[in-house]
N, C-alpha and C. Protein backbone atom coordinates (compact mmCIF):
# COMPACT_ATOMS: atom_id res chain seq x y z
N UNK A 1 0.83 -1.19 0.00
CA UNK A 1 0.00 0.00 0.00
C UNK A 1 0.87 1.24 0.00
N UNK A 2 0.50 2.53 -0.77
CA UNK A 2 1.25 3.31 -1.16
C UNK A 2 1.09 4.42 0.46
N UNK A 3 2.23 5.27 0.76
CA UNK A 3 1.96 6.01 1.77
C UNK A 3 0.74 7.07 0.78
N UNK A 4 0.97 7.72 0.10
CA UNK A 4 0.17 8.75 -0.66
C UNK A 4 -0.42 8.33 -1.53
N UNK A 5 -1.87 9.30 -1.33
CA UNK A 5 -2.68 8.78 -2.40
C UNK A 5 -3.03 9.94 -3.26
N UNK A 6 -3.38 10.25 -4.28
CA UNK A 6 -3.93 10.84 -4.98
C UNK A 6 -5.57 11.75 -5.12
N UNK A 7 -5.49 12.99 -4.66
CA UNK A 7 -6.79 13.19 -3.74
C UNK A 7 -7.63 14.22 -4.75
N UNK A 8 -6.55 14.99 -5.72
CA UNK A 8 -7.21 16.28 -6.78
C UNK A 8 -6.23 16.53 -8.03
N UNK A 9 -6.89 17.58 -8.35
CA UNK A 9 -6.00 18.39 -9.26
C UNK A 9 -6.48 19.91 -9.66
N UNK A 10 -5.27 20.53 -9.26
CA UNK A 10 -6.08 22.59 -9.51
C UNK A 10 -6.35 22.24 -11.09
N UNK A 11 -7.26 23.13 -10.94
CA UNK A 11 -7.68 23.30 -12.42
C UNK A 11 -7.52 24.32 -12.95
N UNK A 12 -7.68 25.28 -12.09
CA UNK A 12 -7.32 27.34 -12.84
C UNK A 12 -6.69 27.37 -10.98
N UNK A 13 -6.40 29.20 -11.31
CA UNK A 13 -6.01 30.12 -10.93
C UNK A 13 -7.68 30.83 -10.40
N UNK A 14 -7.52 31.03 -8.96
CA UNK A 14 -9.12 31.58 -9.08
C UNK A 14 -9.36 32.80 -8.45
N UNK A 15 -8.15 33.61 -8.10
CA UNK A 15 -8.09 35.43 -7.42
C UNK A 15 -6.65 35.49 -8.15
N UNK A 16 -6.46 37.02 -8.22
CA UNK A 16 -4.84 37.62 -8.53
C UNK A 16 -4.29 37.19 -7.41
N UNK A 17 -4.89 36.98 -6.21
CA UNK A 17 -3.72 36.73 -4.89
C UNK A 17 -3.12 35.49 -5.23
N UNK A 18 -3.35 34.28 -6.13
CA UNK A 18 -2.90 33.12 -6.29
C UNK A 18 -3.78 31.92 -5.19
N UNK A 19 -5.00 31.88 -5.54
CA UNK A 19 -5.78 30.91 -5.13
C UNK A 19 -5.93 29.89 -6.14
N UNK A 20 -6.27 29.07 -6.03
CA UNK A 20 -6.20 27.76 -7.29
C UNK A 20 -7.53 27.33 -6.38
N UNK A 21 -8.07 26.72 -7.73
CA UNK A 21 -9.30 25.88 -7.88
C UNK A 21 -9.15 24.22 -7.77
N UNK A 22 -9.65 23.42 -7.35
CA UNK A 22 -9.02 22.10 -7.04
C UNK A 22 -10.57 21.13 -7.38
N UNK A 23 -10.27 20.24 -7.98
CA UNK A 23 -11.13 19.72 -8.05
C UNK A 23 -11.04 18.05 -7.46
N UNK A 24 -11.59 17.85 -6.30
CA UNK A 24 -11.90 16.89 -5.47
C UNK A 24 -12.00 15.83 -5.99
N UNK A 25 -11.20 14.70 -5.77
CA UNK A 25 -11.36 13.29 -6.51
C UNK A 25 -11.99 12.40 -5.02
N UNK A 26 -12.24 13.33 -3.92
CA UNK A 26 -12.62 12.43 -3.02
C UNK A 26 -14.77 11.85 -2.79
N UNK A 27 -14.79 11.74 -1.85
CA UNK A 27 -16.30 11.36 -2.04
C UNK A 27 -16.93 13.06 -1.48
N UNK A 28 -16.62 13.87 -0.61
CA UNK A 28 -17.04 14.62 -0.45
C UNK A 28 -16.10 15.72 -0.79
N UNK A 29 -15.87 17.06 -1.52
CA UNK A 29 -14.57 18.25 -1.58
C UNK A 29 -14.37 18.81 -0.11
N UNK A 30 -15.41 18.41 0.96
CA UNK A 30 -15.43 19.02 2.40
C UNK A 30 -14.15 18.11 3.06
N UNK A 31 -14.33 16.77 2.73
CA UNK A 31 -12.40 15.66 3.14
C UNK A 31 -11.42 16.51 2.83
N UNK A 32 -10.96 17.09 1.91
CA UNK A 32 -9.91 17.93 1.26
C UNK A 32 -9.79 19.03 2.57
N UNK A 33 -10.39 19.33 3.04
CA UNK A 33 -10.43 21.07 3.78
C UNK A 33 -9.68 20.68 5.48
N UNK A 34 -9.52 19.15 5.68
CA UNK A 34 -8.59 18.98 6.62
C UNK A 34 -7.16 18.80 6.92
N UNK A 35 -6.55 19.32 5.88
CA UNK A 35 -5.28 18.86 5.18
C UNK A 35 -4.25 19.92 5.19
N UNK A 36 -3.09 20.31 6.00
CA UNK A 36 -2.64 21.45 5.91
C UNK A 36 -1.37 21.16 4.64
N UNK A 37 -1.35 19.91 4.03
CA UNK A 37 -0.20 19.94 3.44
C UNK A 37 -0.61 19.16 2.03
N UNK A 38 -0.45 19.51 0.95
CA UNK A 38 -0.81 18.98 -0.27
C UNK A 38 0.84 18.46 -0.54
N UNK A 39 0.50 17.15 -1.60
CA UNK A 39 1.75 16.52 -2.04
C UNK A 39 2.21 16.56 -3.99
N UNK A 40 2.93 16.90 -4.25
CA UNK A 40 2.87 17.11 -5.90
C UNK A 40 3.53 15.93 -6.50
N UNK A 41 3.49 14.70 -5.60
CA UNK A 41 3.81 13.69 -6.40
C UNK A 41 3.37 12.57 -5.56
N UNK A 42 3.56 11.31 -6.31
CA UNK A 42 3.13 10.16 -5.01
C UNK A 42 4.56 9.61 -4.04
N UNK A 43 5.76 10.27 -4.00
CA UNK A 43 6.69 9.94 -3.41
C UNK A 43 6.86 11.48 -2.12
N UNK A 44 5.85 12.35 -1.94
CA UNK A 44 5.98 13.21 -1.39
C UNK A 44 7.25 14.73 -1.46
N UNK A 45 8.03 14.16 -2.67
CA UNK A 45 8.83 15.25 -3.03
C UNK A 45 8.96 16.74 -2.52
N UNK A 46 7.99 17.00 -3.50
CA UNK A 46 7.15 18.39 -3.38
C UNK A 46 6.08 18.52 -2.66
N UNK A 47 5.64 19.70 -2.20
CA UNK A 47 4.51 20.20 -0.87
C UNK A 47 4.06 21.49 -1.39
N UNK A 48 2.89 21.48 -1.23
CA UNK A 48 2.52 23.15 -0.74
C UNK A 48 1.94 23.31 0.39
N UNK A 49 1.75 23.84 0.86
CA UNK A 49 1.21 24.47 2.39
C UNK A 49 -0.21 25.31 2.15
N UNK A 50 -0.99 24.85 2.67
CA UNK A 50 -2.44 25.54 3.27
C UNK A 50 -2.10 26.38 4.02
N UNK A 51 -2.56 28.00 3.48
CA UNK A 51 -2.77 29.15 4.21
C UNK A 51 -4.22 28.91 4.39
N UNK A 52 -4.93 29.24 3.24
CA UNK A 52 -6.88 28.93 3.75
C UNK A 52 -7.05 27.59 2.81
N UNK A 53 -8.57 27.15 2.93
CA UNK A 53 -9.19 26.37 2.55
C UNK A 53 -10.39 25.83 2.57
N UNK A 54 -11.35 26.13 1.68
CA UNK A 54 -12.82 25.53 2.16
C UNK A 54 -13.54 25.10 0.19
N UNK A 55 -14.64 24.32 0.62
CA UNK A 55 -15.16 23.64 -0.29
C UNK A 55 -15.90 24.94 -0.90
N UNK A 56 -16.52 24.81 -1.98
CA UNK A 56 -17.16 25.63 -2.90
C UNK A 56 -17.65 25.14 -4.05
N UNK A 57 -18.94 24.56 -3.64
CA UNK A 57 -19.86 23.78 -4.84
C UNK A 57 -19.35 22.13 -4.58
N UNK A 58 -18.69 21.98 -5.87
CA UNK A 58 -17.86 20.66 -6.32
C UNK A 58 -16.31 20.66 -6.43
N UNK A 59 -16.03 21.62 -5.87
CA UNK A 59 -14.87 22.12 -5.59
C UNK A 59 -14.38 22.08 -4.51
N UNK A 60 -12.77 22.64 -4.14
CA UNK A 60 -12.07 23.80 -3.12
C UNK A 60 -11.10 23.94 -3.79
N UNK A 61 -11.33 25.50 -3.04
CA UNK A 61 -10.45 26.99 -2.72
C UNK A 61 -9.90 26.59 -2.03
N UNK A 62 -8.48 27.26 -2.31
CA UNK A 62 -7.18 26.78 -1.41
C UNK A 62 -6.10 27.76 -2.20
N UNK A 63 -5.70 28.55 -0.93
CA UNK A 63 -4.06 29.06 -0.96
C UNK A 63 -3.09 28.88 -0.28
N UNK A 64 -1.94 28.88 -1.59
CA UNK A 64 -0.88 27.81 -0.69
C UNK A 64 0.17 29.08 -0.35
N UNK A 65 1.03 28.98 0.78
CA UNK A 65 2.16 29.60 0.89
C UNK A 65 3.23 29.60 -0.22
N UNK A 66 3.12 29.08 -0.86
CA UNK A 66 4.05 29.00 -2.15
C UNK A 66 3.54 29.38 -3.44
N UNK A 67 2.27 30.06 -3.15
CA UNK A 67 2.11 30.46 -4.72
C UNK A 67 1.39 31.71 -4.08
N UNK A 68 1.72 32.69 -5.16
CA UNK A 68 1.44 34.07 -3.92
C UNK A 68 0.79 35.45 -5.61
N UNK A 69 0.72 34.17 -6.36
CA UNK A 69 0.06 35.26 -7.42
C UNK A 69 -0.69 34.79 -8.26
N UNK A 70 -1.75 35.44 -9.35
CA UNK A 70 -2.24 34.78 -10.74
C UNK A 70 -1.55 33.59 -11.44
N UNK A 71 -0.15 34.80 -11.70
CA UNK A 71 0.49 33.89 -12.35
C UNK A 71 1.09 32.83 -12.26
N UNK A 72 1.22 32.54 -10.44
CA UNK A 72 2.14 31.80 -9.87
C UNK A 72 1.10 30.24 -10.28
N UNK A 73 0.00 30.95 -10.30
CA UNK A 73 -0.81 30.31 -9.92
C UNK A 73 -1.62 29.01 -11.01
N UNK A 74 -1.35 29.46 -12.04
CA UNK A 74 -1.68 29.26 -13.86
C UNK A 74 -0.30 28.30 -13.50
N UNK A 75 0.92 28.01 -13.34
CA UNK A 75 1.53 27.51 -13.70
C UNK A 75 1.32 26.12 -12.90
N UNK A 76 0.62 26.13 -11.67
CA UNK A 76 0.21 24.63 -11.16
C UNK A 76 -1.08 24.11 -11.60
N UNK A 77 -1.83 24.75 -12.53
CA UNK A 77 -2.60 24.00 -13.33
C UNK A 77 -2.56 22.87 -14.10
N UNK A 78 -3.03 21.76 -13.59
CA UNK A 78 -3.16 20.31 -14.57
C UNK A 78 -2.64 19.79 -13.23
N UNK A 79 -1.90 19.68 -12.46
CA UNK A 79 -1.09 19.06 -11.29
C UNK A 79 -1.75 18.60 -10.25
N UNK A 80 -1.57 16.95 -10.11
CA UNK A 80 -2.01 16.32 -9.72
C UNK A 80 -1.82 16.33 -8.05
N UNK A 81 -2.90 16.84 -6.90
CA UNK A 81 -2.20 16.78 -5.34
C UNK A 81 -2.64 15.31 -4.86
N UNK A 82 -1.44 15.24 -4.31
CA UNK A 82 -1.98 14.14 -3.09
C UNK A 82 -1.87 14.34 -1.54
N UNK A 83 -2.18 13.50 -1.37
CA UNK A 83 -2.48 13.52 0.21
C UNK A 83 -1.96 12.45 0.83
N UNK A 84 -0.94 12.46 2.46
CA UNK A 84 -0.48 11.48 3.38
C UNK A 84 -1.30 10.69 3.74
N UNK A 85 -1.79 9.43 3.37
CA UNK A 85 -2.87 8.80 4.23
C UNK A 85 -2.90 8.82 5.46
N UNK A 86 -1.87 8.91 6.26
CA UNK A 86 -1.73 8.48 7.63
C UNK A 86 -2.25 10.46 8.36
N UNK A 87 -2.69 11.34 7.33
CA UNK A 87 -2.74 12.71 8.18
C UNK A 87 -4.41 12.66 8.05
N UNK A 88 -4.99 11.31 7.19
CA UNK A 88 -6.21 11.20 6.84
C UNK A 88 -7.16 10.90 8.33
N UNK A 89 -8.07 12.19 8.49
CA UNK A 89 -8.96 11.38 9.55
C UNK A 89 -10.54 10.94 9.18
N UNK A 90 -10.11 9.71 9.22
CA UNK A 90 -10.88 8.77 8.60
C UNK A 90 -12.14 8.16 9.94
N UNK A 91 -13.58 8.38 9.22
CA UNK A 91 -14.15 7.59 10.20
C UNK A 91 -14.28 6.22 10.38
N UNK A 92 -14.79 5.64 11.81
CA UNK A 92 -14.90 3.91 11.94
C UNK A 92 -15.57 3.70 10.73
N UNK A 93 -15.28 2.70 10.47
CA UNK A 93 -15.87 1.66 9.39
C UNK A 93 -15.02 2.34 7.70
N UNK A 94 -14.62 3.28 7.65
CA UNK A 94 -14.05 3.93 6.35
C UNK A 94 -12.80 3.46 6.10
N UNK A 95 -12.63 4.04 4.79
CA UNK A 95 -11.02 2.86 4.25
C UNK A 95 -11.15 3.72 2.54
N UNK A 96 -9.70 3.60 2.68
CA UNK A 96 -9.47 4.21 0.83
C UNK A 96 -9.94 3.21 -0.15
N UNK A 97 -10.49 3.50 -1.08
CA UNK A 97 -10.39 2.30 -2.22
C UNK A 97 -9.29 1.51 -2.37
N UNK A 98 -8.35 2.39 -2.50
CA UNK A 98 -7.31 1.29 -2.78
C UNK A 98 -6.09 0.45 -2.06
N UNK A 99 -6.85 0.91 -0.68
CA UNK A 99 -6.51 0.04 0.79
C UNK A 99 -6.99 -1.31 0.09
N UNK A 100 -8.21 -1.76 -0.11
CA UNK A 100 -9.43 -2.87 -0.28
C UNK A 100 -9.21 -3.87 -1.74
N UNK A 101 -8.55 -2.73 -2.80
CA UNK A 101 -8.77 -3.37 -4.00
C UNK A 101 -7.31 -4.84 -3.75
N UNK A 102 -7.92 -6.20 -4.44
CA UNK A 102 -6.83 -6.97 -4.06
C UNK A 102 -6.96 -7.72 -2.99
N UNK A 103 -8.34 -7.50 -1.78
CA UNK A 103 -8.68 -8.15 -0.97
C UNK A 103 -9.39 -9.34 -1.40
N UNK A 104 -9.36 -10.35 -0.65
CA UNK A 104 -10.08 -11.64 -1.31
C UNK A 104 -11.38 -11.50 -0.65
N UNK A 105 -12.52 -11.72 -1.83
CA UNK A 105 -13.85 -11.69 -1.47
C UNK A 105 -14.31 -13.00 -1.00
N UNK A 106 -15.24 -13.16 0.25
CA UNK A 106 -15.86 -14.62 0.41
C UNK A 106 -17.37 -14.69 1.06
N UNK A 107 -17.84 -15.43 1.16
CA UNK A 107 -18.93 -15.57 1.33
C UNK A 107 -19.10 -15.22 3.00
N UNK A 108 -20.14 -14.81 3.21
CA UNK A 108 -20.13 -14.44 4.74
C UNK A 108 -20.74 -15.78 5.37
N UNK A 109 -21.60 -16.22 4.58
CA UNK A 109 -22.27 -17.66 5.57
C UNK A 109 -21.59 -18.85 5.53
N UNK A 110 -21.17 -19.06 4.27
CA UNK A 110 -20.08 -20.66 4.29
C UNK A 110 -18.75 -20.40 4.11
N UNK A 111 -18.11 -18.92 4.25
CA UNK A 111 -16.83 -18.92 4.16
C UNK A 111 -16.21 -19.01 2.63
N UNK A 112 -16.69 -19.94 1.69
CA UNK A 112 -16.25 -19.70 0.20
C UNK A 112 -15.30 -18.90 -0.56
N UNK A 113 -14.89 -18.91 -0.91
CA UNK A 113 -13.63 -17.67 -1.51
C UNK A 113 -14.26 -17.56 -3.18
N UNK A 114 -15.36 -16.25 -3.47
CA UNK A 114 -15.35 -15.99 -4.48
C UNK A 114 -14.52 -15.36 -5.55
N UNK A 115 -13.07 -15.04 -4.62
CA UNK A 115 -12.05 -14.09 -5.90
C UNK A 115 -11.36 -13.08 -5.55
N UNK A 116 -11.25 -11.88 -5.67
CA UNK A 116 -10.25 -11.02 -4.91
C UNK A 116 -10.83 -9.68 -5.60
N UNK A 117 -11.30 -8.12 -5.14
CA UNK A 117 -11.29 -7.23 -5.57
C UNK A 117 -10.81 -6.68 -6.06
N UNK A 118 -11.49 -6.51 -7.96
CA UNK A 118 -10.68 -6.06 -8.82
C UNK A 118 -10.69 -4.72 -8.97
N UNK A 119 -11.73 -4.20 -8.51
CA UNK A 119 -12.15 -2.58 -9.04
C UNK A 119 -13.32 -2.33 -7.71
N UNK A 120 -13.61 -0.80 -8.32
CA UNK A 120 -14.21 -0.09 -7.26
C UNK A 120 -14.62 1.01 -8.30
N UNK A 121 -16.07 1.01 -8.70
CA UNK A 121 -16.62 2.01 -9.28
C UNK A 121 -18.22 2.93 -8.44
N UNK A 122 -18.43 4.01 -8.97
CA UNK A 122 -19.40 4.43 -8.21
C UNK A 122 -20.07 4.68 -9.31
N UNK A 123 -22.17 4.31 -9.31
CA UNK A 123 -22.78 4.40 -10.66
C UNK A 123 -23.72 5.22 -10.18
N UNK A 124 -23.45 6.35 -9.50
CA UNK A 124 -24.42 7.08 -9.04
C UNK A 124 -25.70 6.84 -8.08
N UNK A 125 -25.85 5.86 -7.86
CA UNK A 125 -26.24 5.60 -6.62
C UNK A 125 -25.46 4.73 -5.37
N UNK A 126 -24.68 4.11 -6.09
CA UNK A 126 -23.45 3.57 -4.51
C UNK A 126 -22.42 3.01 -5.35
N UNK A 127 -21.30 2.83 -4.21
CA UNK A 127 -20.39 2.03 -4.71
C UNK A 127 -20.27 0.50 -5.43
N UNK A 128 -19.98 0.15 -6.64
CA UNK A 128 -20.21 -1.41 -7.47
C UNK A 128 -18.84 -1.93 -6.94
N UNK A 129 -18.65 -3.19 -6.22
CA UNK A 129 -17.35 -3.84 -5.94
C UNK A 129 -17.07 -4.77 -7.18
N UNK A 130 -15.90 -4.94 -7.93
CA UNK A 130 -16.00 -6.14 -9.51
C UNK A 130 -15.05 -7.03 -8.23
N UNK A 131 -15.53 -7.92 -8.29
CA UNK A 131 -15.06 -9.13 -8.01
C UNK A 131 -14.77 -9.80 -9.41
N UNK A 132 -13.40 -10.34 -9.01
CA UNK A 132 -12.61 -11.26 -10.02
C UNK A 132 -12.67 -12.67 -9.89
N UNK A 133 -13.23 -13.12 -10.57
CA UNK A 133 -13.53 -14.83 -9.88
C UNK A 133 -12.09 -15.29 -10.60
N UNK A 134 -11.87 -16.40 -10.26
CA UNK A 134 -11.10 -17.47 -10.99
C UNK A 134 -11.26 -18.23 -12.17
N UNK A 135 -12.13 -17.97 -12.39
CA UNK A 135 -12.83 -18.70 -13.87
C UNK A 135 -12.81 -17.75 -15.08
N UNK A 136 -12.25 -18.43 -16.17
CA UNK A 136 -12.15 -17.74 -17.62
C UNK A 136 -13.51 -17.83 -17.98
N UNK A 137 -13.85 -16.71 -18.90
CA UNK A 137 -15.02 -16.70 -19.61
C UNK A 137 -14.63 -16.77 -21.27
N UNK A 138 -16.23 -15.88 -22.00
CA UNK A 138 -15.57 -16.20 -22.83
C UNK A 138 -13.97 -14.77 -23.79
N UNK A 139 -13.66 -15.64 -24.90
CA UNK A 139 -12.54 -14.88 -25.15
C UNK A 139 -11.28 -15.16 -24.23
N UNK A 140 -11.56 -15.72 -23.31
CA UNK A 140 -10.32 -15.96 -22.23
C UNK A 140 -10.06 -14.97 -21.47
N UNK A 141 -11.37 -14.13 -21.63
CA UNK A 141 -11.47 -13.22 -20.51
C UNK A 141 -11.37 -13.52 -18.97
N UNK A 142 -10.85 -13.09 -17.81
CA UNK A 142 -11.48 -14.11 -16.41
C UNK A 142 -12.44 -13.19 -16.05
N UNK A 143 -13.65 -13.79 -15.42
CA UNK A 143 -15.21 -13.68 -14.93
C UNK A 143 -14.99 -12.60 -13.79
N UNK A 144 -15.94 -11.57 -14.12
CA UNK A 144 -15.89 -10.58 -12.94
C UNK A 144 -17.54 -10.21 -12.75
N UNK A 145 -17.52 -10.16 -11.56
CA UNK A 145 -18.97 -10.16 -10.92
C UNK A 145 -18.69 -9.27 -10.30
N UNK A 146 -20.06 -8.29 -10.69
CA UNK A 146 -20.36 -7.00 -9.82
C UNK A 146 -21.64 -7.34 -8.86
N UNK A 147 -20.97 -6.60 -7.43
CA UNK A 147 -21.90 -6.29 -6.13
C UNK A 147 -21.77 -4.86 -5.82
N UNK A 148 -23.03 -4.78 -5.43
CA UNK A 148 -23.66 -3.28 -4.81
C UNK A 148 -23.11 -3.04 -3.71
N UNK A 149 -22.71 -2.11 -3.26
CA UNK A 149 -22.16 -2.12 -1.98
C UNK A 149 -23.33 -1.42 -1.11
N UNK A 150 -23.85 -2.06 -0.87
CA UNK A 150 -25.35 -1.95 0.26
C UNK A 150 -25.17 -3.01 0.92
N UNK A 151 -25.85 -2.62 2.32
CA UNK A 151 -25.97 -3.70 3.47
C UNK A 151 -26.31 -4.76 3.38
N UNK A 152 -27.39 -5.19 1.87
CA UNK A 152 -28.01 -6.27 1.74
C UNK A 152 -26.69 -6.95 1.25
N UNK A 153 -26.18 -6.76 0.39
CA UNK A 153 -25.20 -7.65 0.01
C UNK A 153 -23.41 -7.72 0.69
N UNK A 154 -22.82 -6.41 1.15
CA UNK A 154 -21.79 -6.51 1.60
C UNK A 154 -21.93 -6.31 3.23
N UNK A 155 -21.97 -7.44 3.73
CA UNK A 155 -21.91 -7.82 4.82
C UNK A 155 -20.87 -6.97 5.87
N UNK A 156 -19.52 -7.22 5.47
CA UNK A 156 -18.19 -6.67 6.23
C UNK A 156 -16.92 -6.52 5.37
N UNK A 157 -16.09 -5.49 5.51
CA UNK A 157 -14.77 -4.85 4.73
C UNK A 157 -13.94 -5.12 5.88
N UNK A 158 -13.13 -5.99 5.71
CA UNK A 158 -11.64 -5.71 7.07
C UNK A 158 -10.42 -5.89 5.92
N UNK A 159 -9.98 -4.75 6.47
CA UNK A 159 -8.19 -4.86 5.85
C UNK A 159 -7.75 -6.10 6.06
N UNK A 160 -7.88 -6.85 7.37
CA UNK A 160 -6.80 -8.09 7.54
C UNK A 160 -7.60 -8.61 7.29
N UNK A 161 -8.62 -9.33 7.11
CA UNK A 161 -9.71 -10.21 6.94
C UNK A 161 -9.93 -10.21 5.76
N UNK A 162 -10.69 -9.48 4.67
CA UNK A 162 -11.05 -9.62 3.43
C UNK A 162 -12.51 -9.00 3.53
N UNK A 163 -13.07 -9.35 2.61
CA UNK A 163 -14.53 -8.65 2.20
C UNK A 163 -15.70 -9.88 2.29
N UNK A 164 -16.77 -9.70 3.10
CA UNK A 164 -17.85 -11.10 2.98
C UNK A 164 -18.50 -10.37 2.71
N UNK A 165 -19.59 -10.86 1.67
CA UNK A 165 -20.68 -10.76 1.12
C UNK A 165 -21.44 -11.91 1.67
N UNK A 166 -23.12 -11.26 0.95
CA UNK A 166 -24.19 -12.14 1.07
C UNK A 166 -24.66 -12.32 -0.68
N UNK A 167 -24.25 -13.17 -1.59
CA UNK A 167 -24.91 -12.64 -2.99
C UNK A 167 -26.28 -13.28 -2.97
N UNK A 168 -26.82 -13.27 -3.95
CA UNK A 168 -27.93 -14.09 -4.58
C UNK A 168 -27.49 -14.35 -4.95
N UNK A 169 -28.59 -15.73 -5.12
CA UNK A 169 -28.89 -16.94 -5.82
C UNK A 169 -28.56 -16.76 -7.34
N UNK A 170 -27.34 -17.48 -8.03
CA UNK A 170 -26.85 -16.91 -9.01
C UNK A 170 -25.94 -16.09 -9.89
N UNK A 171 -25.26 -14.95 -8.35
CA UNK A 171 -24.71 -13.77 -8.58
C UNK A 171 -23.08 -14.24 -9.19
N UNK A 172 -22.94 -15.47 -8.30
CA UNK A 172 -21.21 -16.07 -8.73
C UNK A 172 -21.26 -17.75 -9.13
């Protein structure tokens, strides 16, 4: 698991003072606004520093101590921030996607091992988990089964444990 994850990216320049516009890759842009330190790579290299910060729409506003103009400001456009997981305050039961992806999925009532989490998509109403079964389909594709991530079907998420589900009749 990587220390940093990947959390935005400014998109413009959004005052002459050098505010940048950021657009939130997280589930809410209000997660972003606890963070005094942005990362400009996934090895933590580079930093900028939070002077202010707050959400705005589908967004956040954010000025960094290191960029102190328009122009300064146009030039960190496209640039990808990340974030320390470990500065992440995360509530009980929460976890990054890509803490999870790679966990082996199993059945919550007989224990079963349906496969290992391949993906993690959101279809506008909740999170879809693709489970990767072991079995080729066709083309020599291998078989991936999607679950809803609702109570009815995903039972429990543990880092050391794995992921149990409840599917239907059929689902794997």
């Amino acid at each position: 698991m990587s220390e940093y994850i990947e959390a935005g990216k400014i998109t413009s320049a959004h005052s002459f003072r050098g505010e940048v516009k950021i657009q939130s890759w997280c589930d809410a842009p209000e997660f972003l606004t606890q963070f005094g330190i942005f990362y400009l790579g996934g090895s933590g290299a580079g930093f900028l520093t939070v002077e202010k910060i707050r959400a705005a729409n589908n967004s956040v506003i954010a000025s960094f101590k290191e960029i102190g103009s328009e122009e300064e400001a146009f030039g960190f456009k496209g640039r990808v921030l990340y974030i320390k997981k470990e500065d992440a305050d995360l509530a009980d039961g929460t976890y990054f996607i890509s803490d999870i992806i790679g966990l082996p999925v199993f059945d919550c009532g007989t224990g079963a091992r349906y496969g290992v989490l391949a993906d993690v998509f959101f279809n506008g109403a909740n999170d879809i988990y693709v489970v990767r079964t072991g079995a080729v389909g066709k083309n020599n594709k291998p078989v991936e089964v999607m679950v809803p991530n609702v109570a009815a079907f995903v039972k429990k998420v543990s880092l050391e444990d794995g992921i149990f589900v409840a599917p239907i009749e059929g689902m794997f």
